[in-house]
PDB file of N, CA and C in Angstrom:
ATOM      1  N   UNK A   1      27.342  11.509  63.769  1.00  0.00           N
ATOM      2  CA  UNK A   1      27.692  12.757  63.103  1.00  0.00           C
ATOM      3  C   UNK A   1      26.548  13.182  62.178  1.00  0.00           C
ATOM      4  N   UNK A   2      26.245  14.656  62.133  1.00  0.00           N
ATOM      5  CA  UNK A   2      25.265  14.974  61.762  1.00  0.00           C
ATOM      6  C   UNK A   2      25.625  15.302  59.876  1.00  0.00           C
ATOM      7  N   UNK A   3      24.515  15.005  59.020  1.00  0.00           N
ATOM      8  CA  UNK A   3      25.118  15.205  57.669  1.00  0.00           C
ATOM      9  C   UNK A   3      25.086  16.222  57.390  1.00  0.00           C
ATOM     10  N   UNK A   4      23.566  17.262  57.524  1.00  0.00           N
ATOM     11  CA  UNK A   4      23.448  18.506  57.425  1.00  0.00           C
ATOM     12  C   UNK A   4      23.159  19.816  58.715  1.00  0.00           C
ATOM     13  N   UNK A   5      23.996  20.546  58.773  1.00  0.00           N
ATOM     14  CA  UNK A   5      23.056  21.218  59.716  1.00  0.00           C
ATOM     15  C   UNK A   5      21.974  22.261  59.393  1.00  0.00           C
ATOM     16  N   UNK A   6      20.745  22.248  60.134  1.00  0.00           N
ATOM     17  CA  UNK A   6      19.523  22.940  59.689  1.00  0.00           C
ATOM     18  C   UNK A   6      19.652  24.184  61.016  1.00  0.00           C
ATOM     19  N   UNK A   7      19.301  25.365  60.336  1.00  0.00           N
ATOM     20  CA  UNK A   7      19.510  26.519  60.990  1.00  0.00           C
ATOM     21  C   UNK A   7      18.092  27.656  61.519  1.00  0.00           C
ATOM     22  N   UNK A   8      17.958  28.237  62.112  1.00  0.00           N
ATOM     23  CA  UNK A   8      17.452  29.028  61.779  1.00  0.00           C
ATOM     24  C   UNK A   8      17.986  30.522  61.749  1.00  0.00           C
ATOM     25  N   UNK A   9      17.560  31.892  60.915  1.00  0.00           N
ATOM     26  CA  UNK A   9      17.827  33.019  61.053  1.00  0.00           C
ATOM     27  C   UNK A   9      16.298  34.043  61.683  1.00  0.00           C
ATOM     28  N   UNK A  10      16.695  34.878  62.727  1.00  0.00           N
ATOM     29  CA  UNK A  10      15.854  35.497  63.095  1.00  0.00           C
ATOM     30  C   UNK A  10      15.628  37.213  63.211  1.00  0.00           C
ATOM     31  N   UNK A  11      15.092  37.564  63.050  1.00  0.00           N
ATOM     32  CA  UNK A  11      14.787  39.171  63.307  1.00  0.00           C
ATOM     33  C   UNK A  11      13.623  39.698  63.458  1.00  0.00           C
ATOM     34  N   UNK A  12      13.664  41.259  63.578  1.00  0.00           N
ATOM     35  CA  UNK A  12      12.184  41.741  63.930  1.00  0.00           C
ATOM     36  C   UNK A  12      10.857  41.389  63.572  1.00  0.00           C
ATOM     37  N   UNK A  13      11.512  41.442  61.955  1.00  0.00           N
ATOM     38  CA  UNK A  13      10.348  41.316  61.140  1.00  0.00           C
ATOM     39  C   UNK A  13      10.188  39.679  60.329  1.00  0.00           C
ATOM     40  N   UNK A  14      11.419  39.396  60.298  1.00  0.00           N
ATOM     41  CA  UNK A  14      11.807  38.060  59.945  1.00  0.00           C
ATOM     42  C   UNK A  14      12.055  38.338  58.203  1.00  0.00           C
ATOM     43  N   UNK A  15      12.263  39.582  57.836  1.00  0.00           N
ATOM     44  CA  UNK A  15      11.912  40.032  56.205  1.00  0.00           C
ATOM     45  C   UNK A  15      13.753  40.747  56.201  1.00  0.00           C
ATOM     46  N   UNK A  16      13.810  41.866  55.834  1.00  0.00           N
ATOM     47  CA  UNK A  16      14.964  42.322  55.317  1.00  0.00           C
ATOM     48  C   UNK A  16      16.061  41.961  56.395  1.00  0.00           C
ATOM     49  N   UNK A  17      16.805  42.006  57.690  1.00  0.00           N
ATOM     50  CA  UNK A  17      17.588  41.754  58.254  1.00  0.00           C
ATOM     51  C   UNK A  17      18.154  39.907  58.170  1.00  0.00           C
ATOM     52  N   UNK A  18      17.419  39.744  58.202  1.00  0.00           N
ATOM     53  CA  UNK A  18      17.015  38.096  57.776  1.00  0.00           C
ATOM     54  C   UNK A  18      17.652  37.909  56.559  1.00  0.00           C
ATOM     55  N   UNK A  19      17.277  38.257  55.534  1.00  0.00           N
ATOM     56  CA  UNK A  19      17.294  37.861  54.408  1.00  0.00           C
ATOM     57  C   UNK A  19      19.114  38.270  54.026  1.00  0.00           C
ATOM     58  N   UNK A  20      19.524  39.070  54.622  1.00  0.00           N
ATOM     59  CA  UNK A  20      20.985  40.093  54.095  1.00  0.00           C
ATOM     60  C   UNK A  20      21.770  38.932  55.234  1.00  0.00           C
ATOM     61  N   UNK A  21      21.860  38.432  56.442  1.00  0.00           N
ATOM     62  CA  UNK A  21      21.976  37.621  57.523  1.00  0.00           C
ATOM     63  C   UNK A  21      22.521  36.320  56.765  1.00  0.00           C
ATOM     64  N   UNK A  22      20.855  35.920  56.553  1.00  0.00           N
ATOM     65  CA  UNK A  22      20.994  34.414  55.840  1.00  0.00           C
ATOM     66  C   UNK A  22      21.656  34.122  54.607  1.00  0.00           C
ATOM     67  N   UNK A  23      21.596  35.355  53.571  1.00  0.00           N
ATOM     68  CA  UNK A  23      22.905  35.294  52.597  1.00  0.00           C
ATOM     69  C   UNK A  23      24.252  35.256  52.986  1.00  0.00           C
ATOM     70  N   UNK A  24      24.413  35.822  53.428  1.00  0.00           N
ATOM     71  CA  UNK A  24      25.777  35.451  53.924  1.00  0.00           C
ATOM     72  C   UNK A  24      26.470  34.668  54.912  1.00  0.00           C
ATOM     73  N   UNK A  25      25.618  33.941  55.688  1.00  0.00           N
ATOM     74  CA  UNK A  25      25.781  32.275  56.494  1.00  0.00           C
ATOM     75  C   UNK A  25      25.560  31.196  54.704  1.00  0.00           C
ATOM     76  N   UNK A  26      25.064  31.041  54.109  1.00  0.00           N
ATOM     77  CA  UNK A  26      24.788  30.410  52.637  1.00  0.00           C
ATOM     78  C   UNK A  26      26.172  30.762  52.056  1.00  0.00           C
ATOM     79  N   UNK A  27      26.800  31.686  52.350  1.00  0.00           N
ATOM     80  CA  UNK A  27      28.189  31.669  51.507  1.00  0.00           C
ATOM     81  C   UNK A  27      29.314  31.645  52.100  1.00  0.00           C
ATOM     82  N   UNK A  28      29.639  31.546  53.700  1.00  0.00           N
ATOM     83  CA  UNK A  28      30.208  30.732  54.495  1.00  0.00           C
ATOM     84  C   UNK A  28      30.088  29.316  54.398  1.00  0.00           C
ATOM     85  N   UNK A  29      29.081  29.103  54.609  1.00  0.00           N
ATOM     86  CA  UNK A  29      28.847  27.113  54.449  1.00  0.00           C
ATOM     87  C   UNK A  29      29.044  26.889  53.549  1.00  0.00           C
ATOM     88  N   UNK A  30      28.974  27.608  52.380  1.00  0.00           N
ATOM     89  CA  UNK A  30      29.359  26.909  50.446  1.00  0.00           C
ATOM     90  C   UNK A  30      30.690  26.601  50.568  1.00  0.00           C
ATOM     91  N   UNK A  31      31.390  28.004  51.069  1.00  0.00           N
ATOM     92  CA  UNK A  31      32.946  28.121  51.130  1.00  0.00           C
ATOM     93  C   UNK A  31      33.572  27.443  51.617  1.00  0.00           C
ATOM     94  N   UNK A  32      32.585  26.995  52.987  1.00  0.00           N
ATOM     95  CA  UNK A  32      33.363  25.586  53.694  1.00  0.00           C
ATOM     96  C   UNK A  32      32.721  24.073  53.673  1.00  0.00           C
ATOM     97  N   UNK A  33      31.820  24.158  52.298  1.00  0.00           N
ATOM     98  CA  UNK A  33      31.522  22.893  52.468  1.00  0.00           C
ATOM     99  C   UNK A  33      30.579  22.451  53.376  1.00  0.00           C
ATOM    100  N   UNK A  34      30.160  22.854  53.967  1.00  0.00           N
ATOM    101  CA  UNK A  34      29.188  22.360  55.273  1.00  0.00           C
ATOM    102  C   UNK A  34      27.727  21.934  54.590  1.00  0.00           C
ATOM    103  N   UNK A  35      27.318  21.304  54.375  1.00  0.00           N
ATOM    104  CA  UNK A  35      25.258  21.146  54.166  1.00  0.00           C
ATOM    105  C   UNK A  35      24.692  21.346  55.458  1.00  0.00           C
ATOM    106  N   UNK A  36      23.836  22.205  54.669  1.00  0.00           N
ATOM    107  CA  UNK A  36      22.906  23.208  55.673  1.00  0.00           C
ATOM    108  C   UNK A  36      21.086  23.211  54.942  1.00  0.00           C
ATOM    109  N   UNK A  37      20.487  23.956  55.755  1.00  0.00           N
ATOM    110  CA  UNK A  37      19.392  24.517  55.547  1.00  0.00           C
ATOM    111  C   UNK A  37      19.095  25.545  56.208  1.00  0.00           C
ATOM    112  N   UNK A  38      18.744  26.437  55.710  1.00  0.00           N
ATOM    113  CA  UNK A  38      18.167  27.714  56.266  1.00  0.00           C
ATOM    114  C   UNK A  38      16.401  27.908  56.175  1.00  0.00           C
ATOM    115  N   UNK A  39      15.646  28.374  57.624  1.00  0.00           N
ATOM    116  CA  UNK A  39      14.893  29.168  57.052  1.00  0.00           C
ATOM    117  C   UNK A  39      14.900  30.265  58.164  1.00  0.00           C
ATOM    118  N   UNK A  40      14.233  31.233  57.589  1.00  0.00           N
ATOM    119  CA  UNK A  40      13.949  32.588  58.230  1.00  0.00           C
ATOM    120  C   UNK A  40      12.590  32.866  59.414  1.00  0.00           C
ATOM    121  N   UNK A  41      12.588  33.151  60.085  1.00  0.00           N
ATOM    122  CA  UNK A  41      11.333  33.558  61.165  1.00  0.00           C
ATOM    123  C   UNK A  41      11.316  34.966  61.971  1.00  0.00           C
ATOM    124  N   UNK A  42      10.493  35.085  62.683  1.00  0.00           N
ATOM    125  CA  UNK A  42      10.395  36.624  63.664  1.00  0.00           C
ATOM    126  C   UNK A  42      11.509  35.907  64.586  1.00  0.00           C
ATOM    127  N   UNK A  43      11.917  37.224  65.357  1.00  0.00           N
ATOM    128  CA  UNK A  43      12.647  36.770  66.456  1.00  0.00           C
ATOM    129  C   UNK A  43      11.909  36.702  67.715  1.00  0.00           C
ATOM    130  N   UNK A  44      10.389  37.079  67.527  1.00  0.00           N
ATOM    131  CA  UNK A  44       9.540  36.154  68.620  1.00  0.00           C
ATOM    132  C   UNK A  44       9.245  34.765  68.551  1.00  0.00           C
ATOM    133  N   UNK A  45       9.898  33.963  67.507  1.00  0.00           N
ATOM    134  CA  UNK A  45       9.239  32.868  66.927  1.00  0.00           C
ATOM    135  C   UNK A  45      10.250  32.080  67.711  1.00  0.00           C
ATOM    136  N   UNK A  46      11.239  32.554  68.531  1.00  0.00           N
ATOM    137  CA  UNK A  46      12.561  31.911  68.716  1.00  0.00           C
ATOM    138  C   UNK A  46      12.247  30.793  69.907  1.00  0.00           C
ATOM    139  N   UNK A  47      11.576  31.207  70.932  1.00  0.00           N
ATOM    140  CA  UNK A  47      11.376  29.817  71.963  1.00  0.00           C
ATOM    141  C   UNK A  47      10.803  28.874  71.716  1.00  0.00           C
ATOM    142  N   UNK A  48       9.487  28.957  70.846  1.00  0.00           N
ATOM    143  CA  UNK A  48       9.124  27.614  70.466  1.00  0.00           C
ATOM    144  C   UNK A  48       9.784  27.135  68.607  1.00  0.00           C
ATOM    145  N   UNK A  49      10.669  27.456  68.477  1.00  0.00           N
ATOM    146  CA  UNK A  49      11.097  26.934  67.234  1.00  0.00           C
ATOM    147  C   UNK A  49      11.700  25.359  67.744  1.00  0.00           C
ATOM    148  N   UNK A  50      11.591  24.298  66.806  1.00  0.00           N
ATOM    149  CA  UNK A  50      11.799  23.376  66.647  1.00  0.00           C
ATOM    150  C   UNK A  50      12.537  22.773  65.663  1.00  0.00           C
ATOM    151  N   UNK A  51      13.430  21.595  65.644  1.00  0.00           N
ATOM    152  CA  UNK A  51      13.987  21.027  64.681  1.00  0.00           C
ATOM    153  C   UNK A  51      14.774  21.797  64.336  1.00  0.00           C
ATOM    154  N   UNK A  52      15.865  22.723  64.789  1.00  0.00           N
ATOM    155  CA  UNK A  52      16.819  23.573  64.519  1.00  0.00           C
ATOM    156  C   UNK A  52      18.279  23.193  65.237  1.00  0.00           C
ATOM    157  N   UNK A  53      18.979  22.810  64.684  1.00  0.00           N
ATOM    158  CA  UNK A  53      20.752  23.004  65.053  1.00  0.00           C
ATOM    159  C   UNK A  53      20.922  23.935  66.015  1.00  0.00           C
ATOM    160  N   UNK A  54      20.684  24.985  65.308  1.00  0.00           N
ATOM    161  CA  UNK A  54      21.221  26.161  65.481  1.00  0.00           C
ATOM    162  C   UNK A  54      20.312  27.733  64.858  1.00  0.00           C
ATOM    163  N   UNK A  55      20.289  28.595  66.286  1.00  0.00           N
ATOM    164  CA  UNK A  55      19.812  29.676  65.972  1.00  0.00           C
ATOM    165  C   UNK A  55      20.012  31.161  65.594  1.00  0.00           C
ATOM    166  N   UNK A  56      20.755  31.849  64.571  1.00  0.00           N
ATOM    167  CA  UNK A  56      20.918  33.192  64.463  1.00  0.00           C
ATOM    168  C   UNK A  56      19.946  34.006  65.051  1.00  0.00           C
ATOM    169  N   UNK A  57      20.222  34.585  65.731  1.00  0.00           N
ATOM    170  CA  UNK A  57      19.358  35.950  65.851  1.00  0.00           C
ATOM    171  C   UNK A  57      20.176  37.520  65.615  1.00  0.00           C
ATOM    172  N   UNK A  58      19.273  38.601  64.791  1.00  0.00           N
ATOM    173  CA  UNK A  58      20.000  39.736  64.422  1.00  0.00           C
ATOM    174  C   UNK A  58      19.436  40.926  65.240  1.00  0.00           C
ATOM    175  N   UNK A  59      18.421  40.756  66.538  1.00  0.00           N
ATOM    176  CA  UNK A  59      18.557  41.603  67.840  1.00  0.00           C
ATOM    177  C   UNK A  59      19.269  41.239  68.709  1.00  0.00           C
ATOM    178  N   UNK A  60      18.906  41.605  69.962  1.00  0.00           N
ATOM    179  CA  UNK A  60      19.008  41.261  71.434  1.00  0.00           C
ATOM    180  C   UNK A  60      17.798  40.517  71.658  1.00  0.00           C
ATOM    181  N   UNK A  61      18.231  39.256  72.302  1.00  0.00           N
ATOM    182  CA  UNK A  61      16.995  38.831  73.052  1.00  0.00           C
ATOM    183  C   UNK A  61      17.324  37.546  74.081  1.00  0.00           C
ATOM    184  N   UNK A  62      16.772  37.459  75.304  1.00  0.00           N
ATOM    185  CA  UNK A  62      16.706  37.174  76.330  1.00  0.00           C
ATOM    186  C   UNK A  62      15.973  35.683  76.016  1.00  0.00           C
ATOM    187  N   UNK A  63      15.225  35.398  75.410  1.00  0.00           N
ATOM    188  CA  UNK A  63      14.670  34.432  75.061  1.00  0.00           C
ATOM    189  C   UNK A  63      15.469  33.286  74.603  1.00  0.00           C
ATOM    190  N   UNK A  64      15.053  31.805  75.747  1.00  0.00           N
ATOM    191  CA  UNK A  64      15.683  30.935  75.195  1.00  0.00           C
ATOM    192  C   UNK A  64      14.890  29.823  74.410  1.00  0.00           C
ATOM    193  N   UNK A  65      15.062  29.184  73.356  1.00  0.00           N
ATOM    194  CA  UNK A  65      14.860  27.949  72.629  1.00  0.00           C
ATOM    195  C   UNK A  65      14.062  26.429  73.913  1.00  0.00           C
ATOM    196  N   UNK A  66      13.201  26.629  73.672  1.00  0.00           N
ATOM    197  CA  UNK A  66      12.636  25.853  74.443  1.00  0.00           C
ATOM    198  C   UNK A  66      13.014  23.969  74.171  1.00  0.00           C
ATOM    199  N   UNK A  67      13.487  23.773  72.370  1.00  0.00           N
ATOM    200  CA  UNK A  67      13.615  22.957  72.577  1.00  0.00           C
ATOM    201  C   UNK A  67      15.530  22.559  72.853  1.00  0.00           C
ATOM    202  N   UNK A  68      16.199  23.928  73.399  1.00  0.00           N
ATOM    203  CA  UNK A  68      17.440  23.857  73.403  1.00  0.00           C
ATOM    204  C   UNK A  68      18.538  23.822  72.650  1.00  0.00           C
ATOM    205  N   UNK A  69      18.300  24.781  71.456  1.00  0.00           N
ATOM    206  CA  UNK A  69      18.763  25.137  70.106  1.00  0.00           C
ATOM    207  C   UNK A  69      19.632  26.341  70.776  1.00  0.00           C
ATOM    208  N   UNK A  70      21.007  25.915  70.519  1.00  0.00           N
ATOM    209  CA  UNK A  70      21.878  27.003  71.028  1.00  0.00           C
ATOM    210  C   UNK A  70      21.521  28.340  69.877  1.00  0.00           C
ATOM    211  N   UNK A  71      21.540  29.819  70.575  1.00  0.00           N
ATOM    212  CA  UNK A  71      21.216  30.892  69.902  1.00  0.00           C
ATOM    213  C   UNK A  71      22.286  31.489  70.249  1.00  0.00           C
ATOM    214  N   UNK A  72      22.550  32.403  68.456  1.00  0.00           N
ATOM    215  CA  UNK A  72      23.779  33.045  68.587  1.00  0.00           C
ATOM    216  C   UNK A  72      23.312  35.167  68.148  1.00  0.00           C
ATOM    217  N   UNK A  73      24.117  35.459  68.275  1.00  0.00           N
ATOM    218  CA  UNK A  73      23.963  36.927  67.980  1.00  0.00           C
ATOM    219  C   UNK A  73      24.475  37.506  66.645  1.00  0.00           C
ATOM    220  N   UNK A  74      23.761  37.128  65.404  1.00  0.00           N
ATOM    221  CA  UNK A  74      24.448  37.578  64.618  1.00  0.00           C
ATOM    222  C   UNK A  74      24.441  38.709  63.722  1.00  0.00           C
ATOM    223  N   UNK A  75      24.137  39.420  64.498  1.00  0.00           N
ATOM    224  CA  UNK A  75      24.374  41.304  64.083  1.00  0.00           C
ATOM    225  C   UNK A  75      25.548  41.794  63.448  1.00  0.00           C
ATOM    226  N   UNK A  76      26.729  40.723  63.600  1.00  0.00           N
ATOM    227  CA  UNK A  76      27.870  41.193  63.039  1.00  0.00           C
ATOM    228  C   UNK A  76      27.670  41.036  61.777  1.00  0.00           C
ATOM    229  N   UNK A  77      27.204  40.015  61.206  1.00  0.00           N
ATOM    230  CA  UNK A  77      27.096  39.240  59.999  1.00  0.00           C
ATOM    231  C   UNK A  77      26.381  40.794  58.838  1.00  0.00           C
ATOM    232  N   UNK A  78      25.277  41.777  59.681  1.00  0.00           N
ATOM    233  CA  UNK A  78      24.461  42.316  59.152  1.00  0.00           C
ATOM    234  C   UNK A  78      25.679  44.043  59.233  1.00  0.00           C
ATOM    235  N   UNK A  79      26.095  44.215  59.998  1.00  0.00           N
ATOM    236  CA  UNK A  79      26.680  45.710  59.901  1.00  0.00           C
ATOM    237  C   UNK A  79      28.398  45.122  59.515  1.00  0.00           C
ATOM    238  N   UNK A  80      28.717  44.483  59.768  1.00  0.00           N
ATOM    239  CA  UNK A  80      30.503  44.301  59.531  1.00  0.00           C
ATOM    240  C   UNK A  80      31.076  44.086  60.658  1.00  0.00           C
ATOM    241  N   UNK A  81      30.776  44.844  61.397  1.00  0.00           N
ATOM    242  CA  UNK A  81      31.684  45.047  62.627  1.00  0.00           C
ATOM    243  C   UNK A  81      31.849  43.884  63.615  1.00  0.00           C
ATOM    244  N   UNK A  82      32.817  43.048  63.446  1.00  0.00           N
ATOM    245  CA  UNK A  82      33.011  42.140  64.072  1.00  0.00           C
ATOM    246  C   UNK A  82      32.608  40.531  63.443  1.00  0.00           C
ATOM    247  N   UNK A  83      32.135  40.789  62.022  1.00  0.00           N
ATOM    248  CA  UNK A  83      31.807  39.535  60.883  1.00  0.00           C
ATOM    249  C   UNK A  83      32.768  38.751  61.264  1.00  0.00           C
ATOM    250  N   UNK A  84      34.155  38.758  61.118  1.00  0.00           N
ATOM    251  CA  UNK A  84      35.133  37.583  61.186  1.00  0.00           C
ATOM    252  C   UNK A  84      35.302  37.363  62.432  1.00  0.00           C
ATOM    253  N   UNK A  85      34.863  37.638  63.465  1.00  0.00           N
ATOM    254  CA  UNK A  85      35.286  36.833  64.876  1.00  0.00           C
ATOM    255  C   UNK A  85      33.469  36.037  64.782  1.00  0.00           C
ATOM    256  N   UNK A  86      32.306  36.506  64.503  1.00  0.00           N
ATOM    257  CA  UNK A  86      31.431  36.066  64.938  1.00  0.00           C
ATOM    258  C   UNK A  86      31.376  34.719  63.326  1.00  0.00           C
ATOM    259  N   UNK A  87      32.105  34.910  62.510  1.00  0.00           N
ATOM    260  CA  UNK A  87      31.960  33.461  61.701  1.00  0.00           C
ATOM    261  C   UNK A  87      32.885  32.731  62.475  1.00  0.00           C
ATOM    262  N   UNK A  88      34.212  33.050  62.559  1.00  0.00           N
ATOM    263  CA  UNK A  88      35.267  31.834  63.672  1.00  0.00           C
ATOM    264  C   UNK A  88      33.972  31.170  64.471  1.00  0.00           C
ATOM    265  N   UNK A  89      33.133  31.841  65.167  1.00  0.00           N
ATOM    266  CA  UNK A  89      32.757  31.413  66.043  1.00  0.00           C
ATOM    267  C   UNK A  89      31.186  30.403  65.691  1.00  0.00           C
ATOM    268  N   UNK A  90      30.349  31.081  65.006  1.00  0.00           N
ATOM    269  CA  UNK A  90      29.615  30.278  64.511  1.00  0.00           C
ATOM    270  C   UNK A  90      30.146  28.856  63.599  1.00  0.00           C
ATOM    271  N   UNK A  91      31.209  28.925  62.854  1.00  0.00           N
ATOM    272  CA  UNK A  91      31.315  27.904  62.339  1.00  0.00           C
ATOM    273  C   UNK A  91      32.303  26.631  63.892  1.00  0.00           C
ATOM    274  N   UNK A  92      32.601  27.288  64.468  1.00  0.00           N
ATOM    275  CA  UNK A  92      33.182  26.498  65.507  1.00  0.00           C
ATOM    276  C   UNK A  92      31.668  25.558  65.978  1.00  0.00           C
ATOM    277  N   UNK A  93      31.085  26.551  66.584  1.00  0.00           N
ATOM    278  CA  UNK A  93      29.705  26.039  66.672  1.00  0.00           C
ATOM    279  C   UNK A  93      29.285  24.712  66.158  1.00  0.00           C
ATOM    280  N   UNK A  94      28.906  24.912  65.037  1.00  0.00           N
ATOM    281  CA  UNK A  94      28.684  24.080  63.449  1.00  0.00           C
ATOM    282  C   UNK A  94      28.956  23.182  64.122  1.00  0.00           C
ATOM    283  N   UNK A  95      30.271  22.856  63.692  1.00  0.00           N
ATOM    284  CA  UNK A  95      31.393  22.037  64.108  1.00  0.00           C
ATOM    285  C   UNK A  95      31.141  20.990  65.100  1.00  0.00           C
ATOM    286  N   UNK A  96      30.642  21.747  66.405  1.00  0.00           N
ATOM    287  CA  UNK A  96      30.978  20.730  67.256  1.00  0.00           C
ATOM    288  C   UNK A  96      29.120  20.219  67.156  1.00  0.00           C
ATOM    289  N   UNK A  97      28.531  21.138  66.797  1.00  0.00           N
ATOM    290  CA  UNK A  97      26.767  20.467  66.234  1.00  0.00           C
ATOM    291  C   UNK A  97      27.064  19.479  65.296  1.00  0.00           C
ATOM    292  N   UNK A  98      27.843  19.416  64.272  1.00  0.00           N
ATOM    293  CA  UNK A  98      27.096  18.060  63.751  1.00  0.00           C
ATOM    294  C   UNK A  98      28.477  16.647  64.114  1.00  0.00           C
ATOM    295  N   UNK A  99      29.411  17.188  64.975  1.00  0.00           N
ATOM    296  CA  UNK A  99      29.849  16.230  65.331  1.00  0.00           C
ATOM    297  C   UNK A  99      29.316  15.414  66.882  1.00  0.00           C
ATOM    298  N   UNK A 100      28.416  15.862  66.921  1.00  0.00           N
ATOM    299  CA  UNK A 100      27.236  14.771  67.757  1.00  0.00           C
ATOM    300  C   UNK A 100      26.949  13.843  67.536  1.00  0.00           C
TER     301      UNK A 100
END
């Protein structure tokens, strides 16, 4: 079982979408207790990222994680629309990541 999970968040620029994204995954995991780490990158940075749990991304993209870091879509997190089905689901995620 894993102690913390380490994340990444991704977007265009890896600057403002990112940053509004990753605040609010930081106050899901507080709320539930989870240890985490976050950091932020481009969302071209996404296939060769490494050492990641788990990947937010706040476009579309076709691109997979080369080292096999499940990637999720989290655009909801950034406009509203659909925030509480896409946390059910990311923290399900979580879940079954650090119970490996």
């Amino acid at each position: 079982m894993k102690a913390k999970i380490s994340m990444a968040v991704a977007c265009g620029g890896g600057i403002f979408t990112t940053t509004v994204v990753t605040d609010k995954i930081k106050e899901i995991l507080k709320k539930e207790k989870i240890p985490f780490s976050i950091t932020p990158h481009k969302i071209t940075e996404v296939p060769n990222l490494a050492g990641y749990d788990l990947i937010i991304v706040t476009g579309k993209t076709n691109a997979k994680n080369k080292a096999g870091a499940p990637i999720m879509l989290g655009l909801p997190l950034f406009t509203g629309v659909g925030a509480e089905e896409f946390t059910e689901e990311m923290l399900k995620e979580i879940r079954r990541i650090m119970e490996e």
